[in-house]
PDB file of N, CA and C in Angstrom:
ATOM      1  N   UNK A   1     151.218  90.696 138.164  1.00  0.00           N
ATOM      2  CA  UNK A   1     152.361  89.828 138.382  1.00  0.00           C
ATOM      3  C   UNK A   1     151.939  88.632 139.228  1.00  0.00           C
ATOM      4  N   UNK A   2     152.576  87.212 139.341  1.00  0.00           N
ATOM      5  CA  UNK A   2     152.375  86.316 140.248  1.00  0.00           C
ATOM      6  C   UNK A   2     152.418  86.865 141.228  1.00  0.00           C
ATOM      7  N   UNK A   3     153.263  87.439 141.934  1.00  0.00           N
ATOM      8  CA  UNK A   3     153.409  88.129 143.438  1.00  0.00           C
ATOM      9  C   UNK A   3     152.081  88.835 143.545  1.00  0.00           C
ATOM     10  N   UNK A   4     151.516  90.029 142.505  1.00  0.00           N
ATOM     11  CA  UNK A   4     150.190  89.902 142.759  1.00  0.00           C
ATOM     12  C   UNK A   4     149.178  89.571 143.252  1.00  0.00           C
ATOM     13  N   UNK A   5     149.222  87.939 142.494  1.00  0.00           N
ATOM     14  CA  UNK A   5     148.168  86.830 142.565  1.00  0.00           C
ATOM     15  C   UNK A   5     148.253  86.693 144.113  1.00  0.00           C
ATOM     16  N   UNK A   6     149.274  86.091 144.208  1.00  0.00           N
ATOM     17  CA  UNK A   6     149.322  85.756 145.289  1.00  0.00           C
ATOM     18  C   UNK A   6     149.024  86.485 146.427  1.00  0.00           C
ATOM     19  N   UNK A   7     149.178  87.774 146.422  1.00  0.00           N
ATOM     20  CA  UNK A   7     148.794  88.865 147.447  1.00  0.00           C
ATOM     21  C   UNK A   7     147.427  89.026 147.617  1.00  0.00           C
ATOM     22  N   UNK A   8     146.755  89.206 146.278  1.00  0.00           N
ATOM     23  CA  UNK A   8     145.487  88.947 146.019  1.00  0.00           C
ATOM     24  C   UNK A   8     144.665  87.474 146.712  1.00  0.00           C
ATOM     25  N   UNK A   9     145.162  86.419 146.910  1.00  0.00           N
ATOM     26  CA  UNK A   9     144.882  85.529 147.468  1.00  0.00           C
ATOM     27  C   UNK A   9     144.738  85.186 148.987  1.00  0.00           C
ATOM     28  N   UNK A  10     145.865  85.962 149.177  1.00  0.00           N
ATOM     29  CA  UNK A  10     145.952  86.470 150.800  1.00  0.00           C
ATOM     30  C   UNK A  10     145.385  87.093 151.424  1.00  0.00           C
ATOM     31  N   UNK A  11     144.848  87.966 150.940  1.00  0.00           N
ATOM     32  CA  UNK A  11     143.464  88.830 151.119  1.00  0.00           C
ATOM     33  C   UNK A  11     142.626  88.388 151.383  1.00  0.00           C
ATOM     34  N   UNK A  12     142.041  87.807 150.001  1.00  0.00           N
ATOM     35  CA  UNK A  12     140.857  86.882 149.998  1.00  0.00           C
ATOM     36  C   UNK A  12     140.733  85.740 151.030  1.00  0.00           C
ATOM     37  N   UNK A  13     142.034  84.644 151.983  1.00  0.00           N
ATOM     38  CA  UNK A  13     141.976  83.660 152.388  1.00  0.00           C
ATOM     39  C   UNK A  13     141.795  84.492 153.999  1.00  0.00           C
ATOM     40  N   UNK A  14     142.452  85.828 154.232  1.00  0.00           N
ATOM     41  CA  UNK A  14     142.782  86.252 155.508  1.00  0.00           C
ATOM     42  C   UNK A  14     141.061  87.117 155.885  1.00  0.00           C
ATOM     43  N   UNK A  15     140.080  87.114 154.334  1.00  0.00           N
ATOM     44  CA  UNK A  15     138.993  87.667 154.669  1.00  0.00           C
ATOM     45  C   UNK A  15     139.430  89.189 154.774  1.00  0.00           C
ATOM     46  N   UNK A  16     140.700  89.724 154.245  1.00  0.00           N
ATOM     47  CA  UNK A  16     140.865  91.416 154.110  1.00  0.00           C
ATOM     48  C   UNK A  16     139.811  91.577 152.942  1.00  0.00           C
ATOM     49  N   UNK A  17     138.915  92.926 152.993  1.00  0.00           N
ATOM     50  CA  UNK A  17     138.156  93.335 151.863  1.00  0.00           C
ATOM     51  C   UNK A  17     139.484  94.284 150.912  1.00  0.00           C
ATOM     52  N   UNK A  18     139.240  94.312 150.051  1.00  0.00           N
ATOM     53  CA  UNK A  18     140.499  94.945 149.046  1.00  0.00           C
ATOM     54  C   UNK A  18     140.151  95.404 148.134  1.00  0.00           C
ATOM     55  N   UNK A  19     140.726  96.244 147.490  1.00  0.00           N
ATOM     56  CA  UNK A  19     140.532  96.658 145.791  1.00  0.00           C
ATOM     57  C   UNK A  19     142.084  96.000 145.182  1.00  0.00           C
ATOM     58  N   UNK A  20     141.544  95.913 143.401  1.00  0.00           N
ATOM     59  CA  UNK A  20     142.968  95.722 142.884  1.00  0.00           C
ATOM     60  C   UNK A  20     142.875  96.754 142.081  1.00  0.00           C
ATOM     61  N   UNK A  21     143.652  97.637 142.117  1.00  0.00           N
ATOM     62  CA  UNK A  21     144.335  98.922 141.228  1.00  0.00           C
ATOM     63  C   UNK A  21     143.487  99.642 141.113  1.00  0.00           C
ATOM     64  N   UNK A  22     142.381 100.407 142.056  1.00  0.00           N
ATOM     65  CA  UNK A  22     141.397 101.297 142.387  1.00  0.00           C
ATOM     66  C   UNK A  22     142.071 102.155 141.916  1.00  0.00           C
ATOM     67  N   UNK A  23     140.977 103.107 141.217  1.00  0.00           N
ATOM     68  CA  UNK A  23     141.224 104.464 141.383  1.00  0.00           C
ATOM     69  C   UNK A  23     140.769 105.525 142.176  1.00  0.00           C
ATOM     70  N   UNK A  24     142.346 106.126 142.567  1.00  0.00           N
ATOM     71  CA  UNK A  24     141.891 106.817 143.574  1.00  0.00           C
ATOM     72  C   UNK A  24     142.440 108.170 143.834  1.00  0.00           C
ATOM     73  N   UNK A  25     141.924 109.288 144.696  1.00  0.00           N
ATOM     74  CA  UNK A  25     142.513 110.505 144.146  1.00  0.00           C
ATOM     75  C   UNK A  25     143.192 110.728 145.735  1.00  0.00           C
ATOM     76  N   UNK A  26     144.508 112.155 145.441  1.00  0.00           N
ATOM     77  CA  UNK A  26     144.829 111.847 146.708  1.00  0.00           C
ATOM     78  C   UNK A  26     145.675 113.846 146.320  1.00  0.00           C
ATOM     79  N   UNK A  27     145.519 114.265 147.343  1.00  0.00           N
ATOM     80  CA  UNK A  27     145.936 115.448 147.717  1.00  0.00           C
ATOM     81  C   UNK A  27     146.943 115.733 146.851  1.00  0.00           C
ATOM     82  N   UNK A  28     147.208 116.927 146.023  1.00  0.00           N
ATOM     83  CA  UNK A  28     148.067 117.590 145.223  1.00  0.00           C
ATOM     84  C   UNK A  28     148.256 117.237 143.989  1.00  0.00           C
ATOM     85  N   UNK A  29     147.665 116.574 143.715  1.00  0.00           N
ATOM     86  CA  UNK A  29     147.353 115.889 142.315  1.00  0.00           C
ATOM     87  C   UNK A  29     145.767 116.138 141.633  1.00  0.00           C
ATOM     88  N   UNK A  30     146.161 116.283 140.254  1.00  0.00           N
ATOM     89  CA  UNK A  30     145.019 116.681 139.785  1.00  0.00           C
ATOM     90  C   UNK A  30     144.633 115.581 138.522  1.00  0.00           C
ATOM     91  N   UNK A  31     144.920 114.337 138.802  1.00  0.00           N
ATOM     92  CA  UNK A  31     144.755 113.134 138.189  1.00  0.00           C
ATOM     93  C   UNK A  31     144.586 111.907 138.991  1.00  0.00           C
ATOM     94  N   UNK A  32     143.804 111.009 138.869  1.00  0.00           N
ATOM     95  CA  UNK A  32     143.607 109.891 140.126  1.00  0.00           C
ATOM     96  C   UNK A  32     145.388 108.896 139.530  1.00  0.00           C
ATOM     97  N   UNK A  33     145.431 107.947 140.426  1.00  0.00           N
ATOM     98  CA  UNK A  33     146.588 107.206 140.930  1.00  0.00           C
ATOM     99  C   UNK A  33     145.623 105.935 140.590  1.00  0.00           C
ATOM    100  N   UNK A  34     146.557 104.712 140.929  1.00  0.00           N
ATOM    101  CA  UNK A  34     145.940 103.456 140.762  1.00  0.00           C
ATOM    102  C   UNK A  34     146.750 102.831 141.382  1.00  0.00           C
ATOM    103  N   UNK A  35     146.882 102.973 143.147  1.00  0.00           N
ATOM    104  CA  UNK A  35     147.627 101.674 143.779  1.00  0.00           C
ATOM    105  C   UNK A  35     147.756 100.136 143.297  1.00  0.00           C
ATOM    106  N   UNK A  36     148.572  99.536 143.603  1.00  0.00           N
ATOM    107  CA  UNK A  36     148.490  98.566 143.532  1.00  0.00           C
ATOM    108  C   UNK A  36     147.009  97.198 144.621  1.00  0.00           C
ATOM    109  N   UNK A  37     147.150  98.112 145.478  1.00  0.00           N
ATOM    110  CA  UNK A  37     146.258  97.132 146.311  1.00  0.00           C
ATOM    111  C   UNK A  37     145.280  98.549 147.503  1.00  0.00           C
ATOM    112  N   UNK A  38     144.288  98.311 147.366  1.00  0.00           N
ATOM    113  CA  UNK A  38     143.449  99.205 148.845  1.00  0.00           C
ATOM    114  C   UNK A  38     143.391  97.899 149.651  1.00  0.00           C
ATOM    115  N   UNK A  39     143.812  98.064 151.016  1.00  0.00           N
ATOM    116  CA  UNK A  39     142.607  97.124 151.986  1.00  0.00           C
ATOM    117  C   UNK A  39     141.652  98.059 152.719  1.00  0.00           C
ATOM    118  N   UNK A  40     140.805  96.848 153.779  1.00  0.00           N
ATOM    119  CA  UNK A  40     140.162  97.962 154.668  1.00  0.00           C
ATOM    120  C   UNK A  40     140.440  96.952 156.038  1.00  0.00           C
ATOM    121  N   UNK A  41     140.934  97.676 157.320  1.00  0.00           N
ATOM    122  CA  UNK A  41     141.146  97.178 158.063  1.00  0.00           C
ATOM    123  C   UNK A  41     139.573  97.542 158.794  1.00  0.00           C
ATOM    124  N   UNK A  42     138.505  96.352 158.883  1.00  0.00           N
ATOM    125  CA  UNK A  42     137.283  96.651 159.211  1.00  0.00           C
ATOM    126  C   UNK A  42     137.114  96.910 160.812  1.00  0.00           C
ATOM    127  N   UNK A  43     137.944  96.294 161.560  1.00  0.00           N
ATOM    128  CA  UNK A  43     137.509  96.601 162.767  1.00  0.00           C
ATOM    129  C   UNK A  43     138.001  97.658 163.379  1.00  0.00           C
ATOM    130  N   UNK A  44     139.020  98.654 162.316  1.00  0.00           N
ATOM    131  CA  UNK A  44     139.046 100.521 162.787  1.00  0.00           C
ATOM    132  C   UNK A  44     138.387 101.337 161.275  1.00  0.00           C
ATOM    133  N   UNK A  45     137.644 100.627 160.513  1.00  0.00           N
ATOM    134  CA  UNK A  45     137.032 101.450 159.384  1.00  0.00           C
ATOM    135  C   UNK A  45     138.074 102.357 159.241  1.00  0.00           C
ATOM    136  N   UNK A  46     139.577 101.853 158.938  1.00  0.00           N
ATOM    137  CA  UNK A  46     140.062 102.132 157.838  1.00  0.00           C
ATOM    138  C   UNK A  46     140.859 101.578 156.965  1.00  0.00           C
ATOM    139  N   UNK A  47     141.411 102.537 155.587  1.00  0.00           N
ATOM    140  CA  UNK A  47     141.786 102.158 154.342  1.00  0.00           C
ATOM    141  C   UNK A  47     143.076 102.172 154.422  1.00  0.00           C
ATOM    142  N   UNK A  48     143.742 101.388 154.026  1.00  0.00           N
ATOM    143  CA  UNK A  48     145.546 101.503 153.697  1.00  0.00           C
ATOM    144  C   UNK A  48     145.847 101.299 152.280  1.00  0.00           C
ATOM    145  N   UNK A  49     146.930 101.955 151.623  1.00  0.00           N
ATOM    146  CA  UNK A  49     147.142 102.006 150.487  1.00  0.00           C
ATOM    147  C   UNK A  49     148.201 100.369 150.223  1.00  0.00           C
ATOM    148  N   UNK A  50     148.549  99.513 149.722  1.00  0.00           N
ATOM    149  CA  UNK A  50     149.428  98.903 149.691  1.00  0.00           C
ATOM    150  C   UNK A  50     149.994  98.362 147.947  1.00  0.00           C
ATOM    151  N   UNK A  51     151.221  99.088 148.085  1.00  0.00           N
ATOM    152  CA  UNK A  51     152.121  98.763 146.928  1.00  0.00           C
ATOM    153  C   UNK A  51     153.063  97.844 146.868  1.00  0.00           C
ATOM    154  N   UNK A  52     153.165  96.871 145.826  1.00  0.00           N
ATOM    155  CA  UNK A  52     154.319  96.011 145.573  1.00  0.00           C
ATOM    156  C   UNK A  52     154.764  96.442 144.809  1.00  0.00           C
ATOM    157  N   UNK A  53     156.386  96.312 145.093  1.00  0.00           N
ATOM    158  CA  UNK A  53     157.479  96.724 144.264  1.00  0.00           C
ATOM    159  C   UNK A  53     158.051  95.702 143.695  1.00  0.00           C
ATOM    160  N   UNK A  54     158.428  95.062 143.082  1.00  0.00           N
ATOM    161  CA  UNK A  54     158.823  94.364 142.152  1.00  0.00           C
ATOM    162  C   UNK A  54     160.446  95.060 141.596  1.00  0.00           C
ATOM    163  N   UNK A  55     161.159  94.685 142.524  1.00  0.00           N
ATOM    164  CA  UNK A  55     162.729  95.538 142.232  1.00  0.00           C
ATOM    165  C   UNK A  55     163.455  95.125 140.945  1.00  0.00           C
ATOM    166  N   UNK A  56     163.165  96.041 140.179  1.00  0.00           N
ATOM    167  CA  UNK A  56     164.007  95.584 138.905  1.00  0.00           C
ATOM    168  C   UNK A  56     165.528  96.825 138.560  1.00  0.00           C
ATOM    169  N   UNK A  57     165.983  96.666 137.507  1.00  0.00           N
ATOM    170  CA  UNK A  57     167.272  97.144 137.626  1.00  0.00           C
ATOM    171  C   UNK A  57     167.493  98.107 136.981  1.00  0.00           C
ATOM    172  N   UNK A  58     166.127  98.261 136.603  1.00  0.00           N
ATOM    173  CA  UNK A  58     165.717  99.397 135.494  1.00  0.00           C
ATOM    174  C   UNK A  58     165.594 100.898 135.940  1.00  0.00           C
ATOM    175  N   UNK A  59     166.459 101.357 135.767  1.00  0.00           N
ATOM    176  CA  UNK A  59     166.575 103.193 135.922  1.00  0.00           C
ATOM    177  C   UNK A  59     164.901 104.168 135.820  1.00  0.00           C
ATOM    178  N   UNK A  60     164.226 103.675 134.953  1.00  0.00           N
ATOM    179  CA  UNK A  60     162.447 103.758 134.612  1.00  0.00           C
ATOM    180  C   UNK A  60     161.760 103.697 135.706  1.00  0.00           C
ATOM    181  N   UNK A  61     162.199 102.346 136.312  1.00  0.00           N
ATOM    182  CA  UNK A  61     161.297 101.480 137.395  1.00  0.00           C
ATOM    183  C   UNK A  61     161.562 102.604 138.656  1.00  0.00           C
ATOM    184  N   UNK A  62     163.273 102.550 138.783  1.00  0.00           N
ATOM    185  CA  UNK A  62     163.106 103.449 139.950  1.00  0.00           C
ATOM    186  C   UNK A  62     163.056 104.859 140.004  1.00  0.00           C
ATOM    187  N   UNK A  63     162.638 105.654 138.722  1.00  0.00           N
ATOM    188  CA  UNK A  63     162.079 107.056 138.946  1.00  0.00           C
ATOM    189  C   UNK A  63     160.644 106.838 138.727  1.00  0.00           C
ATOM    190  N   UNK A  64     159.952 105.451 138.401  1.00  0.00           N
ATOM    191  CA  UNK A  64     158.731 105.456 138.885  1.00  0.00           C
ATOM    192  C   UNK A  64     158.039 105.361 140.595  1.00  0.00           C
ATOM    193  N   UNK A  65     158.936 104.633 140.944  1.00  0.00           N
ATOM    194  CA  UNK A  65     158.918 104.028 142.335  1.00  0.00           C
ATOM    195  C   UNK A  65     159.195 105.730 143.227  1.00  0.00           C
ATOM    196  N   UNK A  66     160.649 106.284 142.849  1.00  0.00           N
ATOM    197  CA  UNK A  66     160.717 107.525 143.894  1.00  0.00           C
ATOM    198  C   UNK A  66     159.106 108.448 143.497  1.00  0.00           C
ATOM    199  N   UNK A  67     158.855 108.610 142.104  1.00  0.00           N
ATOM    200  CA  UNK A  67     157.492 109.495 141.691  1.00  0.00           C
ATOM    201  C   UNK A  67     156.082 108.926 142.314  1.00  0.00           C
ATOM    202  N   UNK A  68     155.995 107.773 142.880  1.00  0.00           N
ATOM    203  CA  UNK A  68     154.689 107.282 143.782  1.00  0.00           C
ATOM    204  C   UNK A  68     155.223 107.440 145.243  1.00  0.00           C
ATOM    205  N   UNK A  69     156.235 107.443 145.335  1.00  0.00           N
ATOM    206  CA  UNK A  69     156.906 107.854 147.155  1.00  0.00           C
ATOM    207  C   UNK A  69     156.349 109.094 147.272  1.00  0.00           C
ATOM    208  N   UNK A  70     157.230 109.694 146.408  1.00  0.00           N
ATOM    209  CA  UNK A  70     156.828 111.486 146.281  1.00  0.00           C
ATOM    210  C   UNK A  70     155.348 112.194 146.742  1.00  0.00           C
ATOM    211  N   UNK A  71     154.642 110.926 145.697  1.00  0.00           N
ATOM    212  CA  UNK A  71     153.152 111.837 145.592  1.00  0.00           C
ATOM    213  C   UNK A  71     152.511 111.206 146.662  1.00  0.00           C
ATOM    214  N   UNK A  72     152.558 110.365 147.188  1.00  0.00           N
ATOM    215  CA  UNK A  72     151.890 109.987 148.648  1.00  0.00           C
ATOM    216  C   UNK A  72     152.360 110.684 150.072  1.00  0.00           C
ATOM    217  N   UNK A  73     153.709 111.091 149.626  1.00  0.00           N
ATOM    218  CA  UNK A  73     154.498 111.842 150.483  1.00  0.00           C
ATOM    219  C   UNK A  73     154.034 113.420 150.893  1.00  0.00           C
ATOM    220  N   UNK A  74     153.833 113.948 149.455  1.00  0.00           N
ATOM    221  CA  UNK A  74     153.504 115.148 149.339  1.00  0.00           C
ATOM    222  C   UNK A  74     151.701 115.029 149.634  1.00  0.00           C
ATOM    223  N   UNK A  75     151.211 114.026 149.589  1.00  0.00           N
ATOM    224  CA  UNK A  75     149.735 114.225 149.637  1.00  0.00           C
ATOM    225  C   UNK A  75     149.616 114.410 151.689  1.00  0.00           C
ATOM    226  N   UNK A  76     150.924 114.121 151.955  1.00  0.00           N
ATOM    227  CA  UNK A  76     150.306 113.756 153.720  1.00  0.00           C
ATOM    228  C   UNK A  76     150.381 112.549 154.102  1.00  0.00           C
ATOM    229  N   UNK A  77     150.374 111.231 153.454  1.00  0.00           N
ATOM    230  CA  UNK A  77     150.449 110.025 153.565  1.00  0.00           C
ATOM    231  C   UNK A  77     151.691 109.808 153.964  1.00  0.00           C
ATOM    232  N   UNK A  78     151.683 109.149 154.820  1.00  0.00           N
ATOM    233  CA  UNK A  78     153.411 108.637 155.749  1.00  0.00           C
ATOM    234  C   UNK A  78     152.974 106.851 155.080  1.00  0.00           C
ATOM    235  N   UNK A  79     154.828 106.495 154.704  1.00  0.00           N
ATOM    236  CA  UNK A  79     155.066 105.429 154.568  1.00  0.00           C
ATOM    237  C   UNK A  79     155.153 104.178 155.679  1.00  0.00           C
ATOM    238  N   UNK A  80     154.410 103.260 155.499  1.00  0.00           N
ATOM    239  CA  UNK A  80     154.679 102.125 156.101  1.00  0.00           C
ATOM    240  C   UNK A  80     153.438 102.601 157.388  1.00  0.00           C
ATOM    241  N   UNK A  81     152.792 103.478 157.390  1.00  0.00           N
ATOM    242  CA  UNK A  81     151.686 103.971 158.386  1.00  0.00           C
ATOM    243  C   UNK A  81     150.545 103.978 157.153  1.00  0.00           C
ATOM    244  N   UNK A  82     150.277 104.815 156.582  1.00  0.00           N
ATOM    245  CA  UNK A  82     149.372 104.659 155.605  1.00  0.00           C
ATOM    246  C   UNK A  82     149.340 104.021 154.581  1.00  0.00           C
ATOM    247  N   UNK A  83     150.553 103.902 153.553  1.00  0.00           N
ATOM    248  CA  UNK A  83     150.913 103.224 152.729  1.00  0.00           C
ATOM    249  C   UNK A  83     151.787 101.889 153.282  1.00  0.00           C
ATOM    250  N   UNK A  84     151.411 100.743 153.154  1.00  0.00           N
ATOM    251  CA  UNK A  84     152.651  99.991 153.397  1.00  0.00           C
ATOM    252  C   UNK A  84     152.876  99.557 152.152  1.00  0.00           C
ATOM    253  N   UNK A  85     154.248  98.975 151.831  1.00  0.00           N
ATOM    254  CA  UNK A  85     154.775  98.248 150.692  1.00  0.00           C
ATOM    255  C   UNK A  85     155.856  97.127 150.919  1.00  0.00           C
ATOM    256  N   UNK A  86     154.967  96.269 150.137  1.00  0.00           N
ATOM    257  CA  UNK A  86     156.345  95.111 149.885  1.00  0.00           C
ATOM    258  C   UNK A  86     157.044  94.788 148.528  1.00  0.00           C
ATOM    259  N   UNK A  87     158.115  94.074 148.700  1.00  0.00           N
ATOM    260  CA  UNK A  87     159.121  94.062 147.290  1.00  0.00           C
ATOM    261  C   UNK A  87     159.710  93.033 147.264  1.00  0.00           C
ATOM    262  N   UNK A  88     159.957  92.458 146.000  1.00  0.00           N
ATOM    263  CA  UNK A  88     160.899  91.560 145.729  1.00  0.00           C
ATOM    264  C   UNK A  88     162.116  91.966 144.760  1.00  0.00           C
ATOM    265  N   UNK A  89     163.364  91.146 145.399  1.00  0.00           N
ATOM    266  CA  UNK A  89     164.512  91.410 144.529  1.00  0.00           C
ATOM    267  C   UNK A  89     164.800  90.202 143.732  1.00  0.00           C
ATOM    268  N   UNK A  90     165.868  90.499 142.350  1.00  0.00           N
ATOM    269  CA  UNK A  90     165.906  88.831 141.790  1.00  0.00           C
ATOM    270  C   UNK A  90     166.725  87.987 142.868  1.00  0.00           C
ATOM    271  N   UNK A  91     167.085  88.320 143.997  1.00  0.00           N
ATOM    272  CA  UNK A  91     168.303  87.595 144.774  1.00  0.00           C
ATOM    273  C   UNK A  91     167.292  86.895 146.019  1.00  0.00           C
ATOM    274  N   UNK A  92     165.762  87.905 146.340  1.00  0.00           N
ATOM    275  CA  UNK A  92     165.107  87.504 147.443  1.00  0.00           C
ATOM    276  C   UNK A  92     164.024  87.634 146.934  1.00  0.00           C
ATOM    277  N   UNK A  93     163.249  86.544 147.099  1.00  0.00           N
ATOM    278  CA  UNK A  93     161.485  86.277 146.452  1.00  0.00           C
ATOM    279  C   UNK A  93     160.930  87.155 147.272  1.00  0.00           C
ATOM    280  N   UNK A  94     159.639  87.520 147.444  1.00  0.00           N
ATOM    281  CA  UNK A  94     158.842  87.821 148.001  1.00  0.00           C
ATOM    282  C   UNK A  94     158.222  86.728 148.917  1.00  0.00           C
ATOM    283  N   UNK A  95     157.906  86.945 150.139  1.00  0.00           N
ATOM    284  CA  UNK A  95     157.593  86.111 151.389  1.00  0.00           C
ATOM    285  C   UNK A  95     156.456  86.489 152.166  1.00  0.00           C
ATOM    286  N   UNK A  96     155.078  85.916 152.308  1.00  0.00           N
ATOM    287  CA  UNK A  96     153.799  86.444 152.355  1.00  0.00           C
ATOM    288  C   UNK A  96     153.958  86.982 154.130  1.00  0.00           C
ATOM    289  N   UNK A  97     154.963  85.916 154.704  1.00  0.00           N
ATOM    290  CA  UNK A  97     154.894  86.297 155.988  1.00  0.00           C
ATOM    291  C   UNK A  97     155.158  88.530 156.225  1.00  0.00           C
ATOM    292  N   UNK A  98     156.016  89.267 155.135  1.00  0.00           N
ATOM    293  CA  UNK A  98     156.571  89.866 155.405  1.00  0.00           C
ATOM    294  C   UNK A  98     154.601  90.888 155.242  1.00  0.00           C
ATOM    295  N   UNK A  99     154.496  90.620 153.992  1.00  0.00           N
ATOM    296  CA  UNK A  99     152.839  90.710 154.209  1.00  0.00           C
ATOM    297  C   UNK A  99     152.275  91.138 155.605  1.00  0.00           C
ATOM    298  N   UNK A 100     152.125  89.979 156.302  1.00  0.00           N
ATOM    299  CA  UNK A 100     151.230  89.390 157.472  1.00  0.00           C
ATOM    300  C   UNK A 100     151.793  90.842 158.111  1.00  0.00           C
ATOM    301  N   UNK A 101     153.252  90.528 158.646  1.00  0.00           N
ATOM    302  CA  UNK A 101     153.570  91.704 159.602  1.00  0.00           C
ATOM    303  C   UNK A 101     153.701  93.338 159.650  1.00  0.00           C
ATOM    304  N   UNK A 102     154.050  93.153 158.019  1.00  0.00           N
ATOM    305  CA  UNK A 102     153.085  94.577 157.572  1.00  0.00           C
ATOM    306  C   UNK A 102     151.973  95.076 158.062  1.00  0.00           C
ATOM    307  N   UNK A 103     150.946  94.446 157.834  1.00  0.00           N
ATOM    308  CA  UNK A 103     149.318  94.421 158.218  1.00  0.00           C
ATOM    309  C   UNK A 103     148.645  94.470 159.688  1.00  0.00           C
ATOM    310  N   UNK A 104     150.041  93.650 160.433  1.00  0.00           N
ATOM    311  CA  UNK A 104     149.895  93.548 161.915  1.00  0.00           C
ATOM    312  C   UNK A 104     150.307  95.367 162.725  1.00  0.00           C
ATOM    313  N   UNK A 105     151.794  95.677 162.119  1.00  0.00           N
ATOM    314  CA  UNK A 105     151.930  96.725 162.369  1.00  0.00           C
ATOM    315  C   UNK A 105     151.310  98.130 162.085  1.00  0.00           C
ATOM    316  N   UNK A 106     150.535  98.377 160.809  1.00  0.00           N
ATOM    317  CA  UNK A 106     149.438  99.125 160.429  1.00  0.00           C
ATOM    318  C   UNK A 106     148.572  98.925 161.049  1.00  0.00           C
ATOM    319  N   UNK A 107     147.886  98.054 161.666  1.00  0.00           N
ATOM    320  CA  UNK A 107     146.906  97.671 162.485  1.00  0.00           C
ATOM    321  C   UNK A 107     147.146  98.522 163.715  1.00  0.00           C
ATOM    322  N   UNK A 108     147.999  98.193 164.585  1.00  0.00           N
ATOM    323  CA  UNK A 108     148.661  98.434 166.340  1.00  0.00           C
ATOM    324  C   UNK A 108     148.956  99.982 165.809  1.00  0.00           C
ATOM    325  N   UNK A 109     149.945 100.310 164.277  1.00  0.00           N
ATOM    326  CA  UNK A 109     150.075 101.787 164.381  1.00  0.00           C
ATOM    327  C   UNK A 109     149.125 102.652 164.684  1.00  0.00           C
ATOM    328  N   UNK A 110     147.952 102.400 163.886  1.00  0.00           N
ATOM    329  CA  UNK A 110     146.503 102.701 163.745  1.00  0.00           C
ATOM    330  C   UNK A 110     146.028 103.198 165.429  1.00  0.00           C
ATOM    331  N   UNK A 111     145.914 101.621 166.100  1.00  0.00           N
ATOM    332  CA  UNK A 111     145.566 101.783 166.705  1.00  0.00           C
ATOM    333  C   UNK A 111     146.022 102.922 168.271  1.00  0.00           C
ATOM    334  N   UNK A 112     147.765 103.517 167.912  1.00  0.00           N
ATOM    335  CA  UNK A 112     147.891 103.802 168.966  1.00  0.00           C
ATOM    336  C   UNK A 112     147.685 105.474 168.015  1.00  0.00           C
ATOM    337  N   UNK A 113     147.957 105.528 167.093  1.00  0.00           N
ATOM    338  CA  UNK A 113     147.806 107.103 166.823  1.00  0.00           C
ATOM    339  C   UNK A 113     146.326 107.137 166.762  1.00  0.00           C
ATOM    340  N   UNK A 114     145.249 106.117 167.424  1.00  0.00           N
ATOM    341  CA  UNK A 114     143.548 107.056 167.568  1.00  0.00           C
ATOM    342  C   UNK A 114     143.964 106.799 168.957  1.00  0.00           C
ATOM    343  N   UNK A 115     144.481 106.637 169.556  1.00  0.00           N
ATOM    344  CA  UNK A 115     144.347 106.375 170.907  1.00  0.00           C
ATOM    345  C   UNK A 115     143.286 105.552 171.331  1.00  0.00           C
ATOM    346  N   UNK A 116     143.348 104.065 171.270  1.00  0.00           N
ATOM    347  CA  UNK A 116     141.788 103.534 171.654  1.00  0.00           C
ATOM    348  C   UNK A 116     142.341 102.540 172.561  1.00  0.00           C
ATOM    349  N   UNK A 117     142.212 102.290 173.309  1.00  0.00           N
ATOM    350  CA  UNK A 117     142.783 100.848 174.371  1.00  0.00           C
ATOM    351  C   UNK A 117     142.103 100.009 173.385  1.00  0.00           C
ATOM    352  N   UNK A 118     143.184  98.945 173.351  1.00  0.00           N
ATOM    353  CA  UNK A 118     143.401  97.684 172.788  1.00  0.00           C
ATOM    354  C   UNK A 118     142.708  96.537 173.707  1.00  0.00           C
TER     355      UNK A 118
END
């Protein structure tokens, strides 16, 4: 999707290392997944999962959306700590800033559940 691109770009300009739609395997599942986005936050060597949602009105879309909650859920993965996600509605674009502060807060979360002085 453009929102994609653009996420993809943000990455690349902010110097995040990333995958686009890696495959990847994850606890209780016996088939790999294909996030939408891996980063790596390099200066705690680690990985965050990050999904865009793209809110559509489609009944499909959102028993796809609860079925990737689910399985990250059930794997152990906490939302918005391991996985973050952003979304657009047709009423509200997507806004890179919401991005940024995503990334900021995964960062500081990170950092206080290893316990490392900042």
């Amino acid at each position: 999707s453009a929102y994609e691109v653009d996420i993809a770009r943000y990455y690349t300009e902010q110097e995040i290392p990333f995958k686009y739609e890696p495959e990847i395997w994850i606890k209780g599942l016996n088939y790999p997944i294909y996030p939408d986005f891996v980063f790596l936050i390099k200066e705690l060597d680690l990985c965050k999962i990050h999904e865009h949602f793209g809110m559509k009105n489609f009944s499909n879309y959102a028993q796809s959306l609860q079925a990737k909650c689910s399985n990250y859920s059930n794997a152990g993965l906490v939302m918005d700590f391991d996985v973050i996600n952003t979304y657009n509605f047709d009423s509200i674009p997507f806004d890179l800033r919401m991005l940024s502060t995503k990334i900021n807060h995964a960062v500081y979360d990170s950092l206080f559940a290893m316990d490392i002085p900042y």
